[in-house]
Protein backbone atom coordinates (compact mmCIF):
# COMPACT_ATOMS: atom_id res chain seq x y z
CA UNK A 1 0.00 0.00 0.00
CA UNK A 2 1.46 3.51 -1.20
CA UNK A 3 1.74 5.82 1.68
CA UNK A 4 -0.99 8.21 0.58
CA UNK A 5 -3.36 5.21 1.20
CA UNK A 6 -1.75 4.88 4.35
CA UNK A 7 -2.33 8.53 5.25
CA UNK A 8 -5.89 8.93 3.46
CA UNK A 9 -6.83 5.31 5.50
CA UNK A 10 -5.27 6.68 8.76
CA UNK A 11 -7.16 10.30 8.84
CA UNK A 12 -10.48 8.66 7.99
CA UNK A 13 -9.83 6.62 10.33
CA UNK A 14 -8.84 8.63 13.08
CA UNK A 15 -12.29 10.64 12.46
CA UNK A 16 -14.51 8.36 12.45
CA UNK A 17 -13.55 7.02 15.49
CA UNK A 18 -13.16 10.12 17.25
CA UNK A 19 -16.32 11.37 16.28
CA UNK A 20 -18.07 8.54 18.02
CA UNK A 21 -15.56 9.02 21.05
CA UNK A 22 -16.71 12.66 21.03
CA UNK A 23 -20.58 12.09 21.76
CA UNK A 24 -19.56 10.19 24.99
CA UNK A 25 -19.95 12.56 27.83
CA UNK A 26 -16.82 13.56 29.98
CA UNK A 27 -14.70 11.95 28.10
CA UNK A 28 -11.56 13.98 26.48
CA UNK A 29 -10.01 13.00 23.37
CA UNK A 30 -6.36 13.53 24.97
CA UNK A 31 -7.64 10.52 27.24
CA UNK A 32 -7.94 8.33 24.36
CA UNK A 33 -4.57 10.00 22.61
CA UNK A 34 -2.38 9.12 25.87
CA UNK A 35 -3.45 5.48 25.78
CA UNK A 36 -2.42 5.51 21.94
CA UNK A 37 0.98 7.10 22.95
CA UNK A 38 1.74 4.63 25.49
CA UNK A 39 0.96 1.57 23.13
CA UNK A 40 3.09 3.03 20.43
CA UNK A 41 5.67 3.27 23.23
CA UNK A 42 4.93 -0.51 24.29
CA UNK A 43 4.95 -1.98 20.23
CA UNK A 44 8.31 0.41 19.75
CA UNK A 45 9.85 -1.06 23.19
CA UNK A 46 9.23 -4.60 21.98
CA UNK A 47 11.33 -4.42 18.39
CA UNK A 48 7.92 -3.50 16.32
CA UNK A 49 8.08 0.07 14.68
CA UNK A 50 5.01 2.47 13.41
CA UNK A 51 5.16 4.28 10.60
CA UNK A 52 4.66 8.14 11.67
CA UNK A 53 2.70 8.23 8.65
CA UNK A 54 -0.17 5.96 10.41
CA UNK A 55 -0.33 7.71 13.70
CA UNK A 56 0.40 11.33 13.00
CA UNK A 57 -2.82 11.55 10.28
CA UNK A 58 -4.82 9.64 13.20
CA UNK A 59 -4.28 11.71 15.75
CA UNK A 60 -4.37 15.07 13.99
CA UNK A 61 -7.88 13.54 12.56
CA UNK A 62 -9.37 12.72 16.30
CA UNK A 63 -8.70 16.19 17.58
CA UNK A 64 -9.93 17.66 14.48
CA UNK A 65 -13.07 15.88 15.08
CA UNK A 66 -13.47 15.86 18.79
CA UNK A 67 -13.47 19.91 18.21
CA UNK A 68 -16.07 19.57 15.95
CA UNK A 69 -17.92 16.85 17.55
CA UNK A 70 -17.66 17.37 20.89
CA UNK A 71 -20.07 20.00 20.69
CA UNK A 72 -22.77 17.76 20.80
CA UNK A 73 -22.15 16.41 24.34
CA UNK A 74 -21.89 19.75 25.41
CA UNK A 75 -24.74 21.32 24.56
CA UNK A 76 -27.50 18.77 24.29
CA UNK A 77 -26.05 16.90 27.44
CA UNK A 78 -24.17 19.28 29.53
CA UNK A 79 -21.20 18.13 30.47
CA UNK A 80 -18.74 20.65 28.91
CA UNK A 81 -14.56 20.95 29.11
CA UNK A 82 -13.91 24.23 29.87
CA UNK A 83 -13.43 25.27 26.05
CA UNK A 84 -16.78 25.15 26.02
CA UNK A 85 -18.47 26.18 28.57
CA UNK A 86 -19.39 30.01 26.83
CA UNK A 87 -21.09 27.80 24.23
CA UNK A 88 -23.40 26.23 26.94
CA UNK A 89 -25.16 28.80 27.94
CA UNK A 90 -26.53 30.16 25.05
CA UNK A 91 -26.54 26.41 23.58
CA UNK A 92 -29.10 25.12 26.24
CA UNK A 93 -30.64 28.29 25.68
CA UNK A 94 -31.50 26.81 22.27
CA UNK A 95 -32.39 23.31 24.06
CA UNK A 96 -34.91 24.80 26.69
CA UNK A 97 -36.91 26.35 23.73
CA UNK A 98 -36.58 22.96 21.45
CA UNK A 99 -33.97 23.95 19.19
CA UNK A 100 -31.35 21.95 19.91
CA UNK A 101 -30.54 20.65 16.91
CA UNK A 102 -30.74 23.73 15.49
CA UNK A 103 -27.51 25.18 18.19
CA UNK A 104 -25.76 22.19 17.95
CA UNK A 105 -25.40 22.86 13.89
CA UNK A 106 -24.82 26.40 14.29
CA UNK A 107 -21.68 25.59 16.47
CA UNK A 108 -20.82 22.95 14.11
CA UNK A 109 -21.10 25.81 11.25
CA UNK A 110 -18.83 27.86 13.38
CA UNK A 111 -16.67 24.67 13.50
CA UNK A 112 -16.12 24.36 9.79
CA UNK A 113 -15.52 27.99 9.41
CA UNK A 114 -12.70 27.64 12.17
CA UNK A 115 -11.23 24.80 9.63
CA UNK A 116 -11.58 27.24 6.70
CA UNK A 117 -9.92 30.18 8.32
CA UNK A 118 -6.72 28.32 9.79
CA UNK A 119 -6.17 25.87 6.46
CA UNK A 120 -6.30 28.49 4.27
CA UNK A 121 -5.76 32.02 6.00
CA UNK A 122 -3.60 31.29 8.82
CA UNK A 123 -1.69 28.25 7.55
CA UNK A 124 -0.15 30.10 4.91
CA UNK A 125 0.83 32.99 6.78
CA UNK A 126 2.20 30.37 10.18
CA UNK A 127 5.68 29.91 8.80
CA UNK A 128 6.96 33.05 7.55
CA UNK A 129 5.55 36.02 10.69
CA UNK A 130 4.65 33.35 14.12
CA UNK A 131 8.74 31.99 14.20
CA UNK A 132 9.32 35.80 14.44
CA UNK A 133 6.77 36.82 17.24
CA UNK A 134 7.79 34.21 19.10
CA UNK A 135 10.63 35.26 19.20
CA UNK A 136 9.83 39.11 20.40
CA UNK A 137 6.99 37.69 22.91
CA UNK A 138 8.69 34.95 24.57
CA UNK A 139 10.58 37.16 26.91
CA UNK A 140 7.17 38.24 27.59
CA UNK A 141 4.95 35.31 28.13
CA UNK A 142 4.73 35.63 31.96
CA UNK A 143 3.43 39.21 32.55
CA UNK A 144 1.16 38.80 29.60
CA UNK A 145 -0.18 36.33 31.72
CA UNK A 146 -0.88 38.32 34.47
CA UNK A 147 -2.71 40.47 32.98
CA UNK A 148 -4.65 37.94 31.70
CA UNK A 149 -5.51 36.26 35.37
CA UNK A 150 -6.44 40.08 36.41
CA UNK A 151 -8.85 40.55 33.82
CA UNK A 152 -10.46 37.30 34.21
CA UNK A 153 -11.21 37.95 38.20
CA UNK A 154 -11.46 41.82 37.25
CA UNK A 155 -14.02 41.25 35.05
CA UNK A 156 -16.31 39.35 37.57
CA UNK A 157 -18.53 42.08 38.15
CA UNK A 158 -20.45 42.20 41.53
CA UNK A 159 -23.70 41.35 41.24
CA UNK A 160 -26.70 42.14 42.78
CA UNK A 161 -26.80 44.86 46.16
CA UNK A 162 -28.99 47.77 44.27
CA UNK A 163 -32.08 47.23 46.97
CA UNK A 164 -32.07 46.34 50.63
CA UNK A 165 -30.73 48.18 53.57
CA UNK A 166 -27.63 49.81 54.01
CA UNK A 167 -24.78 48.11 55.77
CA UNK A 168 -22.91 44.37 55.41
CA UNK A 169 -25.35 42.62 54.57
CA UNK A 170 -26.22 45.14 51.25
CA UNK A 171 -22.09 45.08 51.11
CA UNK A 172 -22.31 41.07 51.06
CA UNK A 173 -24.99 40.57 48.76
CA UNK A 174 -23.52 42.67 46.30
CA UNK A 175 -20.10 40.90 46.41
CA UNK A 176 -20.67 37.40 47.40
CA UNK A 177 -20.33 36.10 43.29
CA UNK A 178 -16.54 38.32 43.18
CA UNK A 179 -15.18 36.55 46.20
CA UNK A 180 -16.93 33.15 45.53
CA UNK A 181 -14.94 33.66 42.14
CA UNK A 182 -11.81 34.91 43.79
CA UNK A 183 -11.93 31.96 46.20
CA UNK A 184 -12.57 29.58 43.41
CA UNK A 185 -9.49 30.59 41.69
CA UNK A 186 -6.80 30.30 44.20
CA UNK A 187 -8.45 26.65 45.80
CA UNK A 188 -7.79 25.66 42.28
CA UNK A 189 -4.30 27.09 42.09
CA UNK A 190 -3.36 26.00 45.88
CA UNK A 191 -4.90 22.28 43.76
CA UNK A 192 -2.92 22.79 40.94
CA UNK A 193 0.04 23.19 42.73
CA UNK A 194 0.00 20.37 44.58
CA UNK A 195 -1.04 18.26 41.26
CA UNK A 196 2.23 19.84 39.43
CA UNK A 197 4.65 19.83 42.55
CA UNK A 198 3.51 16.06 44.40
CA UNK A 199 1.29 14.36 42.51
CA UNK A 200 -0.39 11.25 43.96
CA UNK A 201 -0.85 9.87 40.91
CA UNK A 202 0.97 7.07 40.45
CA UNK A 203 4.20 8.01 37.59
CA UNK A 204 3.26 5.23 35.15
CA UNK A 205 0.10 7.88 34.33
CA UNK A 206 1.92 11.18 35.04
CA UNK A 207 1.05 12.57 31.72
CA UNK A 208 -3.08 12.38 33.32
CA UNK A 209 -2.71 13.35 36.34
CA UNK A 210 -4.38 16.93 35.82
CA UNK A 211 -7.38 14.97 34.13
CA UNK A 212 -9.33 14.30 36.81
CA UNK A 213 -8.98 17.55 38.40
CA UNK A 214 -10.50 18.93 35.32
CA UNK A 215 -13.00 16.19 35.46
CA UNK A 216 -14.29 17.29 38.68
CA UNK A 217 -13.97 21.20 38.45
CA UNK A 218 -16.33 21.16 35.48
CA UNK A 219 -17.47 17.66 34.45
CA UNK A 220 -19.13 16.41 37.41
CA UNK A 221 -20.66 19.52 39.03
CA UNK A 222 -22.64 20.32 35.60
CA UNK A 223 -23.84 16.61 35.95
CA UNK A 224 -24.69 17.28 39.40
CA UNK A 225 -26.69 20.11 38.60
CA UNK A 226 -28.57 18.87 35.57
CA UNK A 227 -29.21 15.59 37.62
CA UNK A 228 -30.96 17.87 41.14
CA UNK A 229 -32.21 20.28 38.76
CA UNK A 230 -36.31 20.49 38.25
CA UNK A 231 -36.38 21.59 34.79
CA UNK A 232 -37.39 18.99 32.39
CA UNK A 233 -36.51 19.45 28.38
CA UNK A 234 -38.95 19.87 26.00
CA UNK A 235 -39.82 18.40 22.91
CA UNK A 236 -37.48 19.14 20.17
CA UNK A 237 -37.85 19.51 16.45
CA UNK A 238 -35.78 19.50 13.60
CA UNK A 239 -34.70 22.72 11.43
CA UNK A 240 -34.50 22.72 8.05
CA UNK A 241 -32.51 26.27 8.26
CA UNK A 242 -30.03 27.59 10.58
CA UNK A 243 -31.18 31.16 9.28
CA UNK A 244 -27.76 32.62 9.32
CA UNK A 245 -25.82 34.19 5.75
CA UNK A 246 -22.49 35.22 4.79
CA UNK A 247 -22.24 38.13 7.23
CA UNK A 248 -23.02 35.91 10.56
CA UNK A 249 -20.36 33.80 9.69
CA UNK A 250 -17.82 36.41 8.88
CA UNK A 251 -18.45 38.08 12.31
CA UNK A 252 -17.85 34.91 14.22
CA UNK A 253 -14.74 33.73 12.52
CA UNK A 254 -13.38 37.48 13.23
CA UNK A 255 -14.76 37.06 17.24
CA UNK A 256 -14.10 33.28 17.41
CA UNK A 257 -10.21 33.79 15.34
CA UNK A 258 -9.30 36.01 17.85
CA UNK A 259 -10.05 33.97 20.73
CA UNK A 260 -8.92 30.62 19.28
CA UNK A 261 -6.06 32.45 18.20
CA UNK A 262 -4.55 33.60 21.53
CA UNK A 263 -5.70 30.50 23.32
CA UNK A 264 -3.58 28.58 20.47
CA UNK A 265 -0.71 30.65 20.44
CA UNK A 266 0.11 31.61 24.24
CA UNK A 267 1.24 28.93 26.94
CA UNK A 268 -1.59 27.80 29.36
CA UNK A 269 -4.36 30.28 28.01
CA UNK A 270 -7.21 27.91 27.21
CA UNK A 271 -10.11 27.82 25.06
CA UNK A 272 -12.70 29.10 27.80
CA UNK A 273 -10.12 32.23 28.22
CA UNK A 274 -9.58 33.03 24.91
CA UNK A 275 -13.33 32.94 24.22
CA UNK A 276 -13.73 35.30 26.77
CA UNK A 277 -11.36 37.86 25.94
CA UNK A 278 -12.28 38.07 22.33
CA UNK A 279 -15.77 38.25 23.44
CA UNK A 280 -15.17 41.72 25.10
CA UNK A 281 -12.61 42.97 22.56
CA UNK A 282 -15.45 42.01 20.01
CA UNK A 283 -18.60 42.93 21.79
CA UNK A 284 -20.52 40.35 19.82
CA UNK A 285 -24.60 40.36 20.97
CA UNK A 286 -26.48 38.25 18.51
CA UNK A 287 -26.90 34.54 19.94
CA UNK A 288 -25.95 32.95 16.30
CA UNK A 289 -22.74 34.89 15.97
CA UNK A 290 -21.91 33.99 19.69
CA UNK A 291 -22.43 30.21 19.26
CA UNK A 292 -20.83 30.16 15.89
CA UNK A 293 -18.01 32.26 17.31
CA UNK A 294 -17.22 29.62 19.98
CA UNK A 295 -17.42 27.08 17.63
CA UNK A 296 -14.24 28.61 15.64
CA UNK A 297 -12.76 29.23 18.54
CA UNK A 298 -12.81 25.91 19.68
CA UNK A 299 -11.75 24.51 16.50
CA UNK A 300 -9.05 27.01 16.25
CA UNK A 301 -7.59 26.26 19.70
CA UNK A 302 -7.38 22.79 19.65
CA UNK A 303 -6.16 22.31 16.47
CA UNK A 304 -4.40 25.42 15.81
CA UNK A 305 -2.10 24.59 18.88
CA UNK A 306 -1.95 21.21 17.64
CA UNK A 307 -0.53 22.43 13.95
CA UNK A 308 1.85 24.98 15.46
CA UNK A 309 4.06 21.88 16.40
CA UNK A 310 4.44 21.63 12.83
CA UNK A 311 4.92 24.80 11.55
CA UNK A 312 8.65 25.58 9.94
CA UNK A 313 10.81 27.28 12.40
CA UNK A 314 8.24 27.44 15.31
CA UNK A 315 7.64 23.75 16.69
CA UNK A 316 5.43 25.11 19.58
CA UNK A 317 4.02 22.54 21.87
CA UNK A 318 0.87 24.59 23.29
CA UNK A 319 -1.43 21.85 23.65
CA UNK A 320 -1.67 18.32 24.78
CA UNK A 321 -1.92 17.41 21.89
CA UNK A 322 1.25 18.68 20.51
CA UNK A 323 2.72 16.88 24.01
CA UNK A 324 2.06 13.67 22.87
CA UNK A 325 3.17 13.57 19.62
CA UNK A 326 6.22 15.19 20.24
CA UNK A 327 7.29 12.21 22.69
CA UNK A 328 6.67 10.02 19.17
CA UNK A 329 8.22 12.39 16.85
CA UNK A 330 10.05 15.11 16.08
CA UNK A 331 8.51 17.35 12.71
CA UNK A 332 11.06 17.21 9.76
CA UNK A 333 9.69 20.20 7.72
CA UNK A 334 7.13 21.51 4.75
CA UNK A 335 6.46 17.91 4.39
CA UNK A 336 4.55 17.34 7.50
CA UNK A 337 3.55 20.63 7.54
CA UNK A 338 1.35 19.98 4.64
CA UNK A 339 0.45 16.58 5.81
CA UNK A 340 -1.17 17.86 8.61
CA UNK A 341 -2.79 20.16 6.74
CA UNK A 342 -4.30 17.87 4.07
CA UNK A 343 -5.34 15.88 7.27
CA UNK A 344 -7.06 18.89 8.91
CA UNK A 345 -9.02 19.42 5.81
CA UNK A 346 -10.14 15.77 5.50
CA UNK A 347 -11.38 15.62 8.89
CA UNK A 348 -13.23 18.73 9.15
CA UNK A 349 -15.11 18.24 5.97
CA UNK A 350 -15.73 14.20 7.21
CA UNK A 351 -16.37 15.16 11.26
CA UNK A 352 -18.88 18.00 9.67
CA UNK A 353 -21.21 15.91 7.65
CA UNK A 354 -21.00 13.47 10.71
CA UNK A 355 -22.68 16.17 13.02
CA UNK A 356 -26.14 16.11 11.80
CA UNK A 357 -27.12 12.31 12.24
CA UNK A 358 -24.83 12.21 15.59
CA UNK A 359 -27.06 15.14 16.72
CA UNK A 360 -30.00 13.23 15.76
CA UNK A 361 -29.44 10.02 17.28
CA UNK A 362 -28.85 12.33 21.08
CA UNK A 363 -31.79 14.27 20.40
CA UNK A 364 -33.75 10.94 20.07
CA UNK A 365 -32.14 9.54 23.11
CA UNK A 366 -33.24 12.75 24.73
CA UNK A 367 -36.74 12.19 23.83
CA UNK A 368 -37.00 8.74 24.68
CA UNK A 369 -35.77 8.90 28.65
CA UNK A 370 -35.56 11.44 31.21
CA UNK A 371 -32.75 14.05 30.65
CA UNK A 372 -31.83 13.43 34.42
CA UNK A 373 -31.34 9.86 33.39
CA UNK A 374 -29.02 10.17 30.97
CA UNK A 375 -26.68 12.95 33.24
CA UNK A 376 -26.95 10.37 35.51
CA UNK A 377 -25.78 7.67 33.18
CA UNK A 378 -23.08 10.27 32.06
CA UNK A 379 -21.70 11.06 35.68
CA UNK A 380 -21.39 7.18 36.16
CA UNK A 381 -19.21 7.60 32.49
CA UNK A 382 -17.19 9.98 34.12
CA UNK A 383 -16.30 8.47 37.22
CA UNK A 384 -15.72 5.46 36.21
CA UNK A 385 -13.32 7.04 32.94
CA UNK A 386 -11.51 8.89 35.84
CA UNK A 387 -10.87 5.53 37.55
CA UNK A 388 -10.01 3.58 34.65
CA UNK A 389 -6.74 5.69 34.00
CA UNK A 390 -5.79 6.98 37.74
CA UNK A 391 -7.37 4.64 40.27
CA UNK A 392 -8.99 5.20 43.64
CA UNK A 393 -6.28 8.32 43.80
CA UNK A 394 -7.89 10.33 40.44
CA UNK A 395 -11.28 9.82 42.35
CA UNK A 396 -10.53 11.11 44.92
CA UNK A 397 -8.96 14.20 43.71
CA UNK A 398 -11.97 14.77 41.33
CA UNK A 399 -13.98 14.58 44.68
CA UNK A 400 -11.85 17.36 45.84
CA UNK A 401 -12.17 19.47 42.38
CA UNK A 402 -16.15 18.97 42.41
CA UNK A 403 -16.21 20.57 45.67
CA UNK A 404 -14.44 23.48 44.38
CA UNK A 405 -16.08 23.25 40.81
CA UNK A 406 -19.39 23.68 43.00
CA UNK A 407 -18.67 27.03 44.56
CA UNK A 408 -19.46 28.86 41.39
CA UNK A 409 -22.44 27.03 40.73
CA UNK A 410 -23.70 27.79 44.82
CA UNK A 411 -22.58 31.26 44.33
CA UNK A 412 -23.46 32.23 40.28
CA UNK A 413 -19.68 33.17 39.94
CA UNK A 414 -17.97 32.58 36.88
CA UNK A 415 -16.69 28.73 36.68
CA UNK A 416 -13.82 29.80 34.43
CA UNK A 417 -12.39 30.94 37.39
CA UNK A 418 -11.89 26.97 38.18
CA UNK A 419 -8.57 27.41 35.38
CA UNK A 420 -6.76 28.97 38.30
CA UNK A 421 -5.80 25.10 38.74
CA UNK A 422 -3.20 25.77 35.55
CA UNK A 423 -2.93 29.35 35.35
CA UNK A 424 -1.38 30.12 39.11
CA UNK A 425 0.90 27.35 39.01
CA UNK A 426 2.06 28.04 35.63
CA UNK A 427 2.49 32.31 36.01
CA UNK A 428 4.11 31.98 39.13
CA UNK A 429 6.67 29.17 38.16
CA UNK A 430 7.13 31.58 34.73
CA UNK A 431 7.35 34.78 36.99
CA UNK A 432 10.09 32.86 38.78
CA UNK A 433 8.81 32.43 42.74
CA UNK A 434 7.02 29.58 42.00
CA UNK A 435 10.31 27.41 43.50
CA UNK A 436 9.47 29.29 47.14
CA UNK A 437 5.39 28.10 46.77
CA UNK A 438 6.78 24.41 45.33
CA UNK A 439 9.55 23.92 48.20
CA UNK A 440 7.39 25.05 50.76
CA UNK A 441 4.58 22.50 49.86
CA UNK A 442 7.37 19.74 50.33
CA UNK A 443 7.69 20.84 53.42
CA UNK A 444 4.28 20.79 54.27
């Protein structure tokens, strides 16, 4: 077999089975990539090589497709990562009224733009102006992300405290969401640096061992809340439209780029953040724009930071992604560059047309049992995913996380604030007294 069958065979592959992967709730497609990693490891440790050119197409097909895909979990069932928890929102917004379908597609729309935008806008531009920026903003990276963290907890606006009497209790009620948030964000940080500094997870799945703090900072408390909550879903139909045109989608790839964009290109900045930030630089009210904006910012992060490992002269390794493969192998030039593009574009265009009967077949489940059934049935997915990879340990540090992931939800803060878990540990080791927090944790 000629190795463009071997590469066409591998990214269809790779979709298809990642778009399936993608409808399971909880579950993150960098799960499924680190048990790939380690069994390439295993095959290569025994005398029996892989071809790069059957598991770089794969794996740059499943996170094509869980970004595109994953969208369905997270709207119609609601248990989002935090790339996409700005698409919830308005996305159940679409459920409560019937339309799910119709905000699931709109994302998806969104999705496919994002695969337009970086294959043939930002792909061609990558290798000759990013190598250079990098090299002006890396000097930089660590009060650029300070500024980030103080506009994410700045922009948590106190809530509430117009009526009532005067005095602490007028004082508390208007400020109880900012220092809920605040709160939030350094538990997660004081968790995140224990997680980075002395992990309990055992080494032989070190690579995880943030996974199931993520699982229960924002997996399992949206579970929890869909599961004790009394509203009940409607009915849903079908659209035969999505109603949007050629200036919708123009307006969300120039919101959702920008977000993507920065989340892609600067260390530790996540899809959640990025989406945020563009969404007040952009100032973006209509609902379709919104959702289709996240939708190309989600694509854009995951996979842009995915394809920067492979541009010429940059090799960043922003995502998790971009992690794993690099313990496999090391990019050789314009020839994998364009690989992974080819693949990108195959696996958009195949995860795509997948959407609308995936969508279909979750709607019908929907219909067919209670919608606190099936969070319940996707909690148990969860928990036992988290105990699969890291044991009794994970669970109970995703017992821990939950607790914390339930503050905002108690208070109506802001669960973004939950990222604190990788952004404090991260800015302070970049700022350079991370080593004083880290030592005295040993000691502790």
């Amino acid at each position: 077999m000629s190795a463009f069958w071997i590469v066409l065979f591998s990214a269809v592959a790779g979709t298809l089975i990642a778009s399936v992967i993608s409808i399971l709730p909880g579950l993150h497609i960098y799960n499924v990539m680190g048990g790939m990693v380690l069994g390439i490891l295993a095959l290569e440790k025994s005398g029996i090589a892989v071809s790069p050119e059957l598991y770089i197409p794969a794996m740059t097909a499943m996170v094509v497709a869980w970004a595109m895909v994953n969208t369905i979990p997270a709207v119609l069932l609601g248990t989002p990562d935090e790339s996409a928890m700005f698409t919830v929102l308005p996305g159940q917004k679409y459920l409560m009224s019937g339309r799910g379908f119709e905000g699931t597609m709109i994302t998806a729309v969104g999705g496919l733009a994002g695969a337009f935008f970086l294959v043939l806008v930002i792909a061609p531009l990558a290798p000759r102006y990013l190598p250079v920026s990098q090299q002006v903003l890396k000097g930089h990276m660590h009060w650029v992300l300070w500024i980030i963290i103080t506009f994410m907890i700045m922009s948590e606006w106190p809530k509430g405290g117009n009526r009532g009497v005067a005095g602490w209790a007028k004082f508390f009620d208007a400020w109880k969401t900012l220092i809920a948030g605040i709160i939030t964000f350094l538990l997660a940080g004081l968790l995140g640096f224990i997680l980075m500094t002395r992990s309990p997870v055992s080494h032989e799945v070190a690579f995880q061992n943030i996974m199931p703090a993520f699982v229960g900072l924002f997996a399992i408390p949206w579970c929890l809340l869909n599961i004790i909550s009394a509203a009940d879903v409607p009915p849903q139909r079908t659209a035969l439209g999505l109603e949007v045109n050629g200036d919708v989608i123009l307006r969300s790839v120039w919101s959702g780029s920008l977000g993507g964009g920065i989340a892609a290109y600067f260390p530790i900045v996540t899809g959640g953040v990025g989406g945020m930030l563009a969404g007040h630089a952009t100032a973006q009210r209509d609902e379709r724009i919104f959702l289709m904006g996240q939708g190309v910012s989600k694509f854009i992060y995951y996979v842009g930071a995915f394809m920067f490992l492979f541009v010429p002269g940059l090799h960043l390794t922003r995502g998790g992604g971009a992690w794993m493969i690099k313990t496999l192998y090391s990019p050789m030039g314009k020839a994998d560059y364009y690989l992974i593009l080819g693949t990108i574009a195959i696996a958009s265009a195949i995860s795509f047309l997948m959407m609308e009967p995936l969508a279909k077949w979750i709607l019908r489940l929907i219909d067919r049992f209670n919608y606190r059934h099936v969070s319940s049935v996707a909690l148990v997915i969860v928990v036992l995913m988290v105990w699969a990879i890291t044991g009794w340990v994970g669970l109970f540090i995703a017992f821990v996380a939950s607790g914390i992931g339930l503050l905002p939800v108690l208070f109506g803060s802001r669960r973004l604030n939950c990222l604190g878990v990788l952004l404090l540990p991260i800015a302070c080791n970049m700022s350079g007294f991370g080593e004083t927090i880290t030592a005295w944790l040993k000691l502790t």
